[in-house]
N, C-alpha and C. Protein backbone atom coordinates (compact mmCIF):
# COMPACT_ATOMS: atom_id res chain seq x y z
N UNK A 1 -4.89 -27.16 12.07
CA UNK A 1 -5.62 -25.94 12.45
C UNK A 1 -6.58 -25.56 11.32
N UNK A 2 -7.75 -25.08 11.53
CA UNK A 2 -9.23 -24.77 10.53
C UNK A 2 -8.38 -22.99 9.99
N UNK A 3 -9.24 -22.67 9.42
CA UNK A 3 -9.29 -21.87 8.68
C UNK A 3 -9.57 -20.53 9.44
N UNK A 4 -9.85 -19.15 9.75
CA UNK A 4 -10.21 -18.52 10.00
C UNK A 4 -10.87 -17.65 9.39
N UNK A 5 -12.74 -17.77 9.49
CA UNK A 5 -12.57 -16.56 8.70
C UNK A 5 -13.22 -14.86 9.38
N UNK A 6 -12.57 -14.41 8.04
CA UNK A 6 -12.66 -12.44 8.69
C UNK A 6 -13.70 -12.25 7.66
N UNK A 7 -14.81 -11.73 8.83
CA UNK A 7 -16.72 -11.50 9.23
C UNK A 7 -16.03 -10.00 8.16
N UNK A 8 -15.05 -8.99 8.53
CA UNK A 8 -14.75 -7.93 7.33
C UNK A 8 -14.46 -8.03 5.63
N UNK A 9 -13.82 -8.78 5.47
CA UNK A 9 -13.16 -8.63 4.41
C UNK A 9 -13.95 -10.07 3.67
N UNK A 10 -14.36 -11.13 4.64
CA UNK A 10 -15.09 -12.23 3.64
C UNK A 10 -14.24 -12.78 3.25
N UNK A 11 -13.17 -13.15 3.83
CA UNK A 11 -11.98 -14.48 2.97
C UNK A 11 -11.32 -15.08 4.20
N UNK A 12 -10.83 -15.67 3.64
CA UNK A 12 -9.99 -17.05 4.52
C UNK A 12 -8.59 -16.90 4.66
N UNK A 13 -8.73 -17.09 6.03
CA UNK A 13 -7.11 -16.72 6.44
C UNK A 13 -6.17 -17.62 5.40
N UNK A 14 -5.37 -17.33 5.04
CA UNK A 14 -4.03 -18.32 4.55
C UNK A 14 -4.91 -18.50 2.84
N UNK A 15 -5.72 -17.59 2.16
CA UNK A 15 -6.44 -18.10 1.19
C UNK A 15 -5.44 -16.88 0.43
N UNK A 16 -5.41 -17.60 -0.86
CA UNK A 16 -4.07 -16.96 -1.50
C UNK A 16 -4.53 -15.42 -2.24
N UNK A 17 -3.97 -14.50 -2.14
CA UNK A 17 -4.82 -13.22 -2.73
C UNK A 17 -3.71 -12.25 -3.78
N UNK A 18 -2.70 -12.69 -4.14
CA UNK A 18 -1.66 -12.45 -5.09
C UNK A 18 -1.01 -13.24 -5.79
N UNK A 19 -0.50 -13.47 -6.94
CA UNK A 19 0.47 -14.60 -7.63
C UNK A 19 0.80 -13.85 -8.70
N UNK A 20 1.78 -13.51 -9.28
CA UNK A 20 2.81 -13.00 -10.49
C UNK A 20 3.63 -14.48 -10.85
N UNK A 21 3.95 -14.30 -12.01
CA UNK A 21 4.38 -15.29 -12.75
C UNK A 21 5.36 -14.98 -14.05
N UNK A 22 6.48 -15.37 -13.54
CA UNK A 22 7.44 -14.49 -14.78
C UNK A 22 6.76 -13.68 -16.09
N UNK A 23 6.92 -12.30 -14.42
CA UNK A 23 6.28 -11.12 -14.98
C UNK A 23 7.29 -10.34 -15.92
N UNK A 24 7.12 -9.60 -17.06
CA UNK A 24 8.16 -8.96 -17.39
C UNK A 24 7.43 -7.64 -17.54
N UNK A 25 8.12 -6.46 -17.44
CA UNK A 25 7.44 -5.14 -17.87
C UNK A 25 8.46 -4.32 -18.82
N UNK A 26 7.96 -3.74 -19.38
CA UNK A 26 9.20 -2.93 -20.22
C UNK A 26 8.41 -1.17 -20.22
N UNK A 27 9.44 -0.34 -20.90
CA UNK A 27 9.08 0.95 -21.69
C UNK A 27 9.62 0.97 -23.01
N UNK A 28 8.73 0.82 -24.06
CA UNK A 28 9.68 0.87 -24.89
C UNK A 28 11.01 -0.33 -25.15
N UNK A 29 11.80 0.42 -25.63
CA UNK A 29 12.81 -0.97 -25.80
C UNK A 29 13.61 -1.52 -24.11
N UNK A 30 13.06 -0.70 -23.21
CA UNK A 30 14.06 -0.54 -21.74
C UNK A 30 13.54 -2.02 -20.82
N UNK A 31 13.79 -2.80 -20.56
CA UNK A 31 13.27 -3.68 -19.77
C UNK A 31 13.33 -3.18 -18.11
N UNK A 32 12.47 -3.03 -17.62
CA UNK A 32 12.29 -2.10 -16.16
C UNK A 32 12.26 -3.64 -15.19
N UNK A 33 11.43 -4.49 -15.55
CA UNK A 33 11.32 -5.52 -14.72
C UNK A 33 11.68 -6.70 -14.96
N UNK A 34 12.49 -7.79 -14.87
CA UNK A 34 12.20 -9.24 -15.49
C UNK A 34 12.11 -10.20 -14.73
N UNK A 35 10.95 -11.27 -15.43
CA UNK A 35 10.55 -12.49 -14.91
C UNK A 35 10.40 -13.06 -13.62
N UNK A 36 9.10 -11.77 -12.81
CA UNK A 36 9.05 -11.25 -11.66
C UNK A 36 8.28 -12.54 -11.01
N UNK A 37 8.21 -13.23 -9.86
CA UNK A 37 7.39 -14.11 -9.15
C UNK A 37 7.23 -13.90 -8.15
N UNK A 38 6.10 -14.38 -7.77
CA UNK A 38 5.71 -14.00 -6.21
C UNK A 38 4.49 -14.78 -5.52
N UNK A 39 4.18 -15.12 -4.43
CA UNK A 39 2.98 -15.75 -4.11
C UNK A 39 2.78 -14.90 -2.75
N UNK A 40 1.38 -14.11 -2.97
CA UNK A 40 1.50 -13.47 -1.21
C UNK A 40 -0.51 -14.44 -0.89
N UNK A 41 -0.27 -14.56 0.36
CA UNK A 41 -1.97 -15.38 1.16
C UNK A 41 -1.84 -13.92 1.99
N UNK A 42 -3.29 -14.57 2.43
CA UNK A 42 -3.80 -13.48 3.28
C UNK A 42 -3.27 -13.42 4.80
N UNK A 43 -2.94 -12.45 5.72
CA UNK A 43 -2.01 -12.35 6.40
C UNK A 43 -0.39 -12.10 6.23
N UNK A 44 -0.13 -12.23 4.90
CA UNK A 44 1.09 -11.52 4.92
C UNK A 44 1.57 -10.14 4.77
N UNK A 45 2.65 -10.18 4.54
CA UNK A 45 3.42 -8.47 4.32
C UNK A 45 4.65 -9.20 3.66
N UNK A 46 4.89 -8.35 2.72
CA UNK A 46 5.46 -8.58 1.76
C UNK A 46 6.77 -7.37 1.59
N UNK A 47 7.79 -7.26 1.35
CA UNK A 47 8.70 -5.81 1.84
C UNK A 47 9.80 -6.06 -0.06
N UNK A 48 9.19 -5.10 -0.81
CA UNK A 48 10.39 -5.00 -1.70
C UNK A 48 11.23 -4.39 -1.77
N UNK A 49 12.75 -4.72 -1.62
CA UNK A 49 13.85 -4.01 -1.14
C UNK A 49 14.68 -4.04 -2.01
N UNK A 50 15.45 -3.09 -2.18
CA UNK A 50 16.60 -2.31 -3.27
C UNK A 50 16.59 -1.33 -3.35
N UNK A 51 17.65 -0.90 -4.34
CA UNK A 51 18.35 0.29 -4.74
C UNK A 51 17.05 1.00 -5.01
N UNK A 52 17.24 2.48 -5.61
CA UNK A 52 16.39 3.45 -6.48
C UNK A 52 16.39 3.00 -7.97
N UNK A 53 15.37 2.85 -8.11
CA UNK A 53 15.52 2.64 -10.17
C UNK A 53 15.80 1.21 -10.45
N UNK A 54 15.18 0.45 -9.10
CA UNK A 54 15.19 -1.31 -9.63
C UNK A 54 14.44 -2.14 -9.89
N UNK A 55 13.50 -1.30 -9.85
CA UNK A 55 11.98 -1.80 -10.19
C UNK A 55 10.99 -2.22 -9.16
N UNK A 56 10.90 -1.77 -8.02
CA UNK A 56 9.69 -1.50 -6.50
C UNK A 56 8.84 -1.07 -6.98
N UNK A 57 9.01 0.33 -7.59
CA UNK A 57 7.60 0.88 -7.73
C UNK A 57 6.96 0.27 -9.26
N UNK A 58 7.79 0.19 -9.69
CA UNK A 58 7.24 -0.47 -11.17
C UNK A 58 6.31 -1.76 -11.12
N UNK A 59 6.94 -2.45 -10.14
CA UNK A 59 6.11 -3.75 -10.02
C UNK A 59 4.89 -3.67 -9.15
N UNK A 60 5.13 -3.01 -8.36
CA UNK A 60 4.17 -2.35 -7.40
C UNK A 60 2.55 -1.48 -8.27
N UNK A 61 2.93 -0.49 -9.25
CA UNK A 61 2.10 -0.19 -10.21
C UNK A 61 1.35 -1.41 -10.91
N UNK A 62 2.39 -1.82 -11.66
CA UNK A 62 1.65 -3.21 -12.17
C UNK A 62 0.91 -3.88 -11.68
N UNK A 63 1.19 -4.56 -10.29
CA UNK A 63 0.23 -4.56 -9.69
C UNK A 63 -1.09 -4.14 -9.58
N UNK A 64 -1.06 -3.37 -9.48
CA UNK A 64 -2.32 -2.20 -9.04
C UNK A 64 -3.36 -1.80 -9.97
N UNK A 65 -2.54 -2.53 -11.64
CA UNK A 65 -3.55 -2.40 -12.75
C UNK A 65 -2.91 -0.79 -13.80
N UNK A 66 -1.82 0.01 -13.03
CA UNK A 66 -1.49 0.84 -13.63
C UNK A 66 -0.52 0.72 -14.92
N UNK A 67 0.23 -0.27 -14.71
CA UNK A 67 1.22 -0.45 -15.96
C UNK A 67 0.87 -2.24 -16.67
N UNK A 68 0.86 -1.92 -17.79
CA UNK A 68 0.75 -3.65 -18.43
C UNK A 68 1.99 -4.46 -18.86
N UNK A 69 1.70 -5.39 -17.68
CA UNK A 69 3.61 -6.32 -18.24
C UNK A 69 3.34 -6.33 -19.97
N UNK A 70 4.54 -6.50 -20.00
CA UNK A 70 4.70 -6.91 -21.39
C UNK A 70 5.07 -9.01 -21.84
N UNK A 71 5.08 -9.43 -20.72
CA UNK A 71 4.59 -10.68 -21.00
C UNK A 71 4.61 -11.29 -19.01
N UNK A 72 3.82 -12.47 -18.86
CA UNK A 72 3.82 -13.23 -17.58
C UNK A 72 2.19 -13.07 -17.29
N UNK A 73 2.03 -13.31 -15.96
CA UNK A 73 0.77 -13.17 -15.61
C UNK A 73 0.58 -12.93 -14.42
N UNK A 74 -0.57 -12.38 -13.59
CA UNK A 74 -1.20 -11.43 -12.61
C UNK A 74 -2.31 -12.08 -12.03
N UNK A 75 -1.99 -12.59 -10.95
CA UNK A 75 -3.74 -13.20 -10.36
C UNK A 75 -3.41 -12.75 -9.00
N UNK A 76 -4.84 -11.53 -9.28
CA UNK A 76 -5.04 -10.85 -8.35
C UNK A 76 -6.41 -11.23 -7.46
N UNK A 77 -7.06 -11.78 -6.53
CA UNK A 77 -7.88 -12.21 -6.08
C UNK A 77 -8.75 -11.48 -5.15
N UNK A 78 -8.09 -10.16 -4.86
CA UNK A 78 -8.93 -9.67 -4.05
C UNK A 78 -8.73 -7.97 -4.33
N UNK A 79 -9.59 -7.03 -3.86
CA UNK A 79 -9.41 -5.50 -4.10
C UNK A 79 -8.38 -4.82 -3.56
N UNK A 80 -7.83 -3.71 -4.31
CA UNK A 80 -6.46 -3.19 -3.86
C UNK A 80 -6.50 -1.77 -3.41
N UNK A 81 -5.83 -1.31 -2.58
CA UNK A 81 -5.76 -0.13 -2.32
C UNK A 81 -4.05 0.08 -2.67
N UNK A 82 -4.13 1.26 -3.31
CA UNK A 82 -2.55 1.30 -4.10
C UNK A 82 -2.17 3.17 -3.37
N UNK A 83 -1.36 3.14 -2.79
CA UNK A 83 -0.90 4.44 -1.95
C UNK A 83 0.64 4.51 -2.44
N UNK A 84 0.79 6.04 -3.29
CA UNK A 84 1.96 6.08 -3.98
C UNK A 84 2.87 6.64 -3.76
N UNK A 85 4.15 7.04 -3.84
CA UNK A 85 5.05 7.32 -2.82
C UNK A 85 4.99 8.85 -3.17
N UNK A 86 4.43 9.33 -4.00
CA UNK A 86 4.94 10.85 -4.28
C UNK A 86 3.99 11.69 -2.74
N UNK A 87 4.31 13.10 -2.63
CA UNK A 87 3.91 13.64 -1.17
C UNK A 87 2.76 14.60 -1.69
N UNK A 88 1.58 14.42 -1.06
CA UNK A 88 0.90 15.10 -1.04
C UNK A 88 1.43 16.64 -1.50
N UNK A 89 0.92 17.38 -2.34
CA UNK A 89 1.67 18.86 -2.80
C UNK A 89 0.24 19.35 -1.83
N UNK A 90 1.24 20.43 -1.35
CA UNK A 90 0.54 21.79 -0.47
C UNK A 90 -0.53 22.54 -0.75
N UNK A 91 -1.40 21.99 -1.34
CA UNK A 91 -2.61 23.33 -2.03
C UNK A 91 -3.64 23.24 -1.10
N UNK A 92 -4.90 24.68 -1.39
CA UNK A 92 -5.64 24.71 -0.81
C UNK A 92 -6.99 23.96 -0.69
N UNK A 93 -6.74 22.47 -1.06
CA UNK A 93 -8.04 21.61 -0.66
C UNK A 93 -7.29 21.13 0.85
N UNK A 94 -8.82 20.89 1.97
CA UNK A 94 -8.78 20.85 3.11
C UNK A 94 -8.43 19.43 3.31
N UNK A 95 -7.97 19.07 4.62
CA UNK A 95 -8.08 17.50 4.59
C UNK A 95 -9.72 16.71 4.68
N UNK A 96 -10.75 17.43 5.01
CA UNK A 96 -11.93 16.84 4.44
C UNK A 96 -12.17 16.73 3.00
N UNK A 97 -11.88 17.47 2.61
CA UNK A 97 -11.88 17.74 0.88
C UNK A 97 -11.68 16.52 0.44
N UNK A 98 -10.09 16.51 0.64
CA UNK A 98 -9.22 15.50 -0.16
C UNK A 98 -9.98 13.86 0.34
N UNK A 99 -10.01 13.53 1.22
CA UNK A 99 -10.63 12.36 1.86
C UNK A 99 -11.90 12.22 0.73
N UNK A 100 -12.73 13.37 1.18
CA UNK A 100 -14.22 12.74 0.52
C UNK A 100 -14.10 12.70 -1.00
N UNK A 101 -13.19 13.28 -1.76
CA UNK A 101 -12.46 13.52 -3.27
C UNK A 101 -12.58 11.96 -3.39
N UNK A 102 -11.19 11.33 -2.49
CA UNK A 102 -10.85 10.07 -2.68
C UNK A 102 -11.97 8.71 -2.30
N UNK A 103 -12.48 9.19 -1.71
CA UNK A 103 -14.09 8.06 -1.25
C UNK A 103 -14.92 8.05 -2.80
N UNK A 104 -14.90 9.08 -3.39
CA UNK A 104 -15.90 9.26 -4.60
C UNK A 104 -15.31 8.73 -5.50
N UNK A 105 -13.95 8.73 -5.85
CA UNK A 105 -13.00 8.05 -7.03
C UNK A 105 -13.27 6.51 -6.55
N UNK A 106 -13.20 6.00 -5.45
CA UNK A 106 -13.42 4.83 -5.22
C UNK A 106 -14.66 4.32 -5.14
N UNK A 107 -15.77 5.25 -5.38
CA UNK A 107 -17.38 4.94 -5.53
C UNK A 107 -17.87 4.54 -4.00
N UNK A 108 -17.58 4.75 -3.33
CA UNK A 108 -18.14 5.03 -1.68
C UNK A 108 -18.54 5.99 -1.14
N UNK A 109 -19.35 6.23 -0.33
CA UNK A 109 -19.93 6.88 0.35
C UNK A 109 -18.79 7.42 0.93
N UNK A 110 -18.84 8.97 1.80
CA UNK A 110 -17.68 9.46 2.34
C UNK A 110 -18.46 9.10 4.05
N UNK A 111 -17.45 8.90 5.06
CA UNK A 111 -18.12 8.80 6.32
C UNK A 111 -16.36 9.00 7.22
N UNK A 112 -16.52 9.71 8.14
CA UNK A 112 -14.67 10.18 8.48
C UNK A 112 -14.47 9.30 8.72
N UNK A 113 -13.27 8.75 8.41
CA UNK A 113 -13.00 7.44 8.89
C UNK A 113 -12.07 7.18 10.40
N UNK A 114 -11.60 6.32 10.86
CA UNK A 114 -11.13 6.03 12.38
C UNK A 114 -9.91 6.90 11.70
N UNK A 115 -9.51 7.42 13.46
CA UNK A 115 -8.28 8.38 13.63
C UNK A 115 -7.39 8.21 13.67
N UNK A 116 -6.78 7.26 13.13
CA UNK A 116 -5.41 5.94 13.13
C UNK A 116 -4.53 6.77 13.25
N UNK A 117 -4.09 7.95 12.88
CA UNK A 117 -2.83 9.34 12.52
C UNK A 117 -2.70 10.38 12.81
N UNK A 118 -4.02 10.48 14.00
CA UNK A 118 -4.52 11.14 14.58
C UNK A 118 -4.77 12.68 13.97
N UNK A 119 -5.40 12.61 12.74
CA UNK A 119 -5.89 14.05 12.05
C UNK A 119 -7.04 14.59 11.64
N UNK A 120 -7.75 14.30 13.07
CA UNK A 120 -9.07 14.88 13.05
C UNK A 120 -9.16 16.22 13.61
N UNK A 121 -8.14 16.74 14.30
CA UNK A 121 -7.76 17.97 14.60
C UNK A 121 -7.75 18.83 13.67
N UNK A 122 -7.09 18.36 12.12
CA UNK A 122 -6.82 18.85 11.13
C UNK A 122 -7.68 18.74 9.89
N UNK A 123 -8.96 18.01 10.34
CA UNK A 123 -9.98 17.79 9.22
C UNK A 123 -9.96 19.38 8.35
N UNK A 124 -10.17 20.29 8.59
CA UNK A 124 -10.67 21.59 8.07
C UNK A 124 -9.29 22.42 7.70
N UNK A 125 -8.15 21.38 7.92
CA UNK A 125 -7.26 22.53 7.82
C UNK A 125 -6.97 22.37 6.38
N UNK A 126 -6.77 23.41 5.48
CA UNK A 126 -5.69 23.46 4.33
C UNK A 126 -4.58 22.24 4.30
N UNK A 127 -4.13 21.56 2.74
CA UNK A 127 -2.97 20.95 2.88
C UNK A 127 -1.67 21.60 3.15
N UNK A 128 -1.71 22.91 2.55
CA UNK A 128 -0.62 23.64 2.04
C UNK A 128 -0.04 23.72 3.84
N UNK A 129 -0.76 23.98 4.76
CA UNK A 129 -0.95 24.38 6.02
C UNK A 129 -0.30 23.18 7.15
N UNK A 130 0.31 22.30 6.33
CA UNK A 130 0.23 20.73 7.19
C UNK A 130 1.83 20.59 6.20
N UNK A 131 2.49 19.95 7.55
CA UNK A 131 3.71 19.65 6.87
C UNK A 131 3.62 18.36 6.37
N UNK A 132 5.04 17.98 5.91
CA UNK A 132 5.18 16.90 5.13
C UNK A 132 4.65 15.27 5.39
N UNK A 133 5.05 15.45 6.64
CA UNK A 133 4.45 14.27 7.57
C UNK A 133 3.21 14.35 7.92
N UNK A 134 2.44 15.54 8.16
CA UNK A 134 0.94 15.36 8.51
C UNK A 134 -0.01 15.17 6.98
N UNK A 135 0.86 15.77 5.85
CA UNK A 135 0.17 15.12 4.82
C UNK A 135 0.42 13.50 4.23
N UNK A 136 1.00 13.06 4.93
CA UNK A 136 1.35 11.42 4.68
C UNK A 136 0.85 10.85 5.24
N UNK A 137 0.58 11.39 6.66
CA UNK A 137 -0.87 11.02 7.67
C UNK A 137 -2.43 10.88 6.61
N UNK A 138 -2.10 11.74 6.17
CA UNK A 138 -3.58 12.08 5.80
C UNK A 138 -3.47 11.67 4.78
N UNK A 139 -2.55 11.03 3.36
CA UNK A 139 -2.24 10.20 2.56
C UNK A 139 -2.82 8.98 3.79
N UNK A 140 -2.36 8.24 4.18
CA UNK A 140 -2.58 6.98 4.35
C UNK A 140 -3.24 7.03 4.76
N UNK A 141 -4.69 7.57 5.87
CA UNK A 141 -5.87 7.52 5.77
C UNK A 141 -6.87 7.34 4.96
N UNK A 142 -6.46 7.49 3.68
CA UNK A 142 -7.24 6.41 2.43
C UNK A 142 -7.83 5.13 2.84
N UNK A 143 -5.96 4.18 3.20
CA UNK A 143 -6.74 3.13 3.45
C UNK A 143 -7.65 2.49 4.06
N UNK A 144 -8.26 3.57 4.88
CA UNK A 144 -9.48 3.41 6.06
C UNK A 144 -10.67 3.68 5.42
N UNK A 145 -10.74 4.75 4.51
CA UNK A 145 -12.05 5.14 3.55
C UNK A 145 -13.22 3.64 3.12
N UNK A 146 -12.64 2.33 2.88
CA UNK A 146 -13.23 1.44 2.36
C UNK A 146 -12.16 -0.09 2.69
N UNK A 147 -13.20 -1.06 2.92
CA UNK A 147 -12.37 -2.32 3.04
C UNK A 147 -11.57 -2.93 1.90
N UNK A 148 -10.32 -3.13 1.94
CA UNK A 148 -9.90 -3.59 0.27
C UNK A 148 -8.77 -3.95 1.18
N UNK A 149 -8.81 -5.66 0.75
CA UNK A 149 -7.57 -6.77 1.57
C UNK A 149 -6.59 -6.59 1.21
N UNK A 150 -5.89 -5.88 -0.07
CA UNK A 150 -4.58 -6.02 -0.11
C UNK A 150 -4.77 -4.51 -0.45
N UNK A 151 -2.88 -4.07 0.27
CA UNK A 151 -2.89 -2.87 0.28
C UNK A 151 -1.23 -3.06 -0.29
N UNK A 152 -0.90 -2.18 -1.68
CA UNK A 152 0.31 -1.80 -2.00
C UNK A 152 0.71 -0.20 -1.75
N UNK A 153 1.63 -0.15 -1.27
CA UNK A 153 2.18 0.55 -0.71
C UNK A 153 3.62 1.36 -0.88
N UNK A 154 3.87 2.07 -1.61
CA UNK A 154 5.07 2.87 -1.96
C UNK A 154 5.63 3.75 -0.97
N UNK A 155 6.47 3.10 -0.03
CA UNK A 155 7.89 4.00 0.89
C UNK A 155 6.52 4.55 1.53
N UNK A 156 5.27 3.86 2.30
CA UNK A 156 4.43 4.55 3.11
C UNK A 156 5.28 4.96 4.45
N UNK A 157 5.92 4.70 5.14
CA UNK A 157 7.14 5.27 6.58
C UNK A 157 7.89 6.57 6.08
N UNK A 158 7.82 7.20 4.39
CA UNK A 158 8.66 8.45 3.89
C UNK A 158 7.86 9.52 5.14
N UNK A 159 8.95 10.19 5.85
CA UNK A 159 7.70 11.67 6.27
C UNK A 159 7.72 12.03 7.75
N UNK A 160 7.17 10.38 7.92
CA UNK A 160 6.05 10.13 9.21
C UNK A 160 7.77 10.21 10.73
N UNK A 161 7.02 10.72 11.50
CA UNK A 161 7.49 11.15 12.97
C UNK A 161 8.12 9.65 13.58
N UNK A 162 8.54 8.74 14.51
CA UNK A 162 8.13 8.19 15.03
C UNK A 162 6.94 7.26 15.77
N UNK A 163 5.84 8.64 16.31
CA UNK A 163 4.39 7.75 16.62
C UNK A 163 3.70 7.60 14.89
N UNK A 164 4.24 8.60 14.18
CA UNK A 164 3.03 8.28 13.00
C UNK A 164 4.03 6.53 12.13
N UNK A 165 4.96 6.32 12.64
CA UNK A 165 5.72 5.05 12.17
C UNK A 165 5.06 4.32 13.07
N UNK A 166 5.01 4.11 14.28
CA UNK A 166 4.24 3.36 15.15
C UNK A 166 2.80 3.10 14.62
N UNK A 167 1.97 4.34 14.53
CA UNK A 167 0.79 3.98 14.00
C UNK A 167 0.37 3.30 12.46
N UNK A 168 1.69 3.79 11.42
CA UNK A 168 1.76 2.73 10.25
C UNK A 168 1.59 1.03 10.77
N UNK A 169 2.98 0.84 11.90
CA UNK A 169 3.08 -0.29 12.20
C UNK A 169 1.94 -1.00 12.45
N UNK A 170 1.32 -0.49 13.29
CA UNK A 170 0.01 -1.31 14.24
C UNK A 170 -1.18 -1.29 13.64
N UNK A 171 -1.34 -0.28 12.35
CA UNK A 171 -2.52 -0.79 11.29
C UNK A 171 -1.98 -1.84 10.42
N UNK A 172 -1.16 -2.18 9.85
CA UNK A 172 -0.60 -3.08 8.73
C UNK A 172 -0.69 -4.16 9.79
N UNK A 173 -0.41 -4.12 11.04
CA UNK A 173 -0.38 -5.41 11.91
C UNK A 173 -2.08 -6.01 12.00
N UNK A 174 -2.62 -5.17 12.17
CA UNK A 174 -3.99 -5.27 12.40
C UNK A 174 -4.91 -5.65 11.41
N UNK A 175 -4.57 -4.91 10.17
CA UNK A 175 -4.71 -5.53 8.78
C UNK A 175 -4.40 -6.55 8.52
N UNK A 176 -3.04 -7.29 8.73
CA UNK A 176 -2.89 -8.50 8.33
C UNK A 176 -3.36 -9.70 9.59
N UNK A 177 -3.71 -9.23 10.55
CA UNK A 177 -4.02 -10.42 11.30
C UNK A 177 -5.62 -10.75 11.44
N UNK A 178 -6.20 -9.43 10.78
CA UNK A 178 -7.64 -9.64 10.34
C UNK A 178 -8.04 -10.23 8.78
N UNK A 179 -6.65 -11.05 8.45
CA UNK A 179 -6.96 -11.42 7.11
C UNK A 179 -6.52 -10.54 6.20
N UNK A 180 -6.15 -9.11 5.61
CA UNK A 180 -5.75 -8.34 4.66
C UNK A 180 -4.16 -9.23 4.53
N UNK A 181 -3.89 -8.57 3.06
CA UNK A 181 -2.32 -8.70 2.88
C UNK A 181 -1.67 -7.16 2.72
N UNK A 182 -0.40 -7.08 2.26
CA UNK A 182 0.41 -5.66 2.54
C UNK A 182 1.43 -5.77 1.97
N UNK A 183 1.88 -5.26 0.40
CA UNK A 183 2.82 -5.20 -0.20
C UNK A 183 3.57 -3.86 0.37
N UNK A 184 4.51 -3.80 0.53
CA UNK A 184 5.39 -2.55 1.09
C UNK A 184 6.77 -2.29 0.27
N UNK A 185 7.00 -1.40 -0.97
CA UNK A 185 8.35 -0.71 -1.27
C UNK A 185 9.00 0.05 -0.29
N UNK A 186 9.66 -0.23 0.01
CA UNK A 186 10.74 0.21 1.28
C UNK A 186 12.05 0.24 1.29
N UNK A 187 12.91 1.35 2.18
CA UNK A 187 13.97 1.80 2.67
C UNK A 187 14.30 1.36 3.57
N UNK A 188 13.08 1.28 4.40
CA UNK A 188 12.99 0.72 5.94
C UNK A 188 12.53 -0.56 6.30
N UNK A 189 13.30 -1.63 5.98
CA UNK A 189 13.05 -3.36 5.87
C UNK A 189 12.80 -3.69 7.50
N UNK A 190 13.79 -2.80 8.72
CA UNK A 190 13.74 -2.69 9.88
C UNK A 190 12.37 -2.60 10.22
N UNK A 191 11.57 -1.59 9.93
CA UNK A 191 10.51 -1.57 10.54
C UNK A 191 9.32 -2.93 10.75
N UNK A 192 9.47 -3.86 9.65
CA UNK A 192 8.52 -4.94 9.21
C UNK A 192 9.34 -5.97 9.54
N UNK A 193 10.17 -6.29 10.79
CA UNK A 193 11.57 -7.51 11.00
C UNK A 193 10.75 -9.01 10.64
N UNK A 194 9.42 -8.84 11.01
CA UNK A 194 9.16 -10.47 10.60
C UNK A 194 8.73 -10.48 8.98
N UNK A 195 8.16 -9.84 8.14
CA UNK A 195 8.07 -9.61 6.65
C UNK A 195 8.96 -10.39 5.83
N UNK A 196 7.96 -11.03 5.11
CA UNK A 196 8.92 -11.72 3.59
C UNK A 196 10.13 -10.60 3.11
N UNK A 197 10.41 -11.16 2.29
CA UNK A 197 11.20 -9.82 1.33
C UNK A 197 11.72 -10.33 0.09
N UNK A 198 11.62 -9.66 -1.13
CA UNK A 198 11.47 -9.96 -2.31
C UNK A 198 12.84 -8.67 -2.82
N UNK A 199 13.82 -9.05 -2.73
CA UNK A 199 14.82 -8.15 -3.16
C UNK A 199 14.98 -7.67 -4.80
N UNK A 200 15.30 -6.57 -5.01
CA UNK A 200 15.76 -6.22 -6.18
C UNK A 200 16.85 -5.29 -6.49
N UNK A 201 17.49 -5.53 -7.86
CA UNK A 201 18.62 -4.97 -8.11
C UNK A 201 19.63 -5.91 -7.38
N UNK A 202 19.90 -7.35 -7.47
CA UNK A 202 20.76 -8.04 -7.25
C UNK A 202 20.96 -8.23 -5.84
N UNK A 203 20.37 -7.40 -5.38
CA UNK A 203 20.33 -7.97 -3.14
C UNK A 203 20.48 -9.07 -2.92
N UNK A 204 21.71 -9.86 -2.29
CA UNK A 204 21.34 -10.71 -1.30
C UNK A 204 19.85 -11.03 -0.92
């Protein structure tokens, strides 16, 4: 079978867009991560599973350019969108606000993006005004702001209703079958049943 390629993103299906290599990270004298490996291509999803405090989000950061291993190596091949598990706090910027905030940190033009979470109802509303789940909606509407093939992802399903879990589902599906990849820290391994999985904290 040839190659496929995605007219969006400009890469080749099955063309490799992650590799870690006995990664290690530390704080100080604490070793948080050790001698981490991984190979993700384009079209996958990737699910890191464990305890609290085993190193998901740590490696996940690293990733993303936020924390520097302290020895191994990082070949990252394509642009990242990094969505972090903490919850949107309640204040008074609107959900247009926050969107076009985040388009400018990423050096793009702001333009609303598709209604994947359906919160165009709520463009004008206050955050403080939007519960927990409609601001996780409107958290993961980032990743629509701009094309960027790999998307890491911290406990993105925390929050969300049922349809807004459905609508996680069927963008990450859509993402990866248009060529993106999809690192996912998760609770919920169920939701992603066909997904690799990269366990930590001694998992099976």
């Amino acid at each position: 079978m040839g190659f496929l390629l995605c007219p969006a993103m400009h890469t080749l299906y099955k063309a490799p867009m992650l590799t870690t290599k006995a990664l290690t990270i530390a704080r100080g004298t604490a070793i948080l991560t050790q001698d981490l490996g991984c190979h993700i291509d384009a079209g996958d999803t990737l699910l890191l599973t464990g305890p609290n405090g085993t190193g998901k989000t740590t490696f996940l950061r690293t990733i993303a350019g936020l924390l520097t291993p302290t020895s191994g190596h990082i070949d990252k091949t394509a642009p990242s969108h990094w969505i972090a598990a903490q919850a949107l706090p309640p204040s008074l910027e609107t959900v247009h606000d926050y969107l076009a905030f985040h388009a400018a940190l990423m050096n793009v033009p702001y333009t609303q993006p598709r209604d994947v979470f359906g919160i165009d109802t709520v463009m004008d509303t206050p955050l403080y005004r939007l519960s927990t789940g409609w601001r996780q909606r409107v958290k993961l509407t980032r990743l629509l702001l701009c094309e960027r093939a790999l998307w890491l992802l911290d406990e993105p399903s925390d929050g969300l209703d049922s349809s807004g879990i459905a609508a996680l589902q069927n963008l990450i599906t859509a993402h990866t079958l248009s060529g993106g990849a999809v690192v996912i820290a998760t609770h919920q391994p169920h939701l992603w049943p066909t997904a690799k999985t990269m366990a930590f904290g001694g998992q099976p």
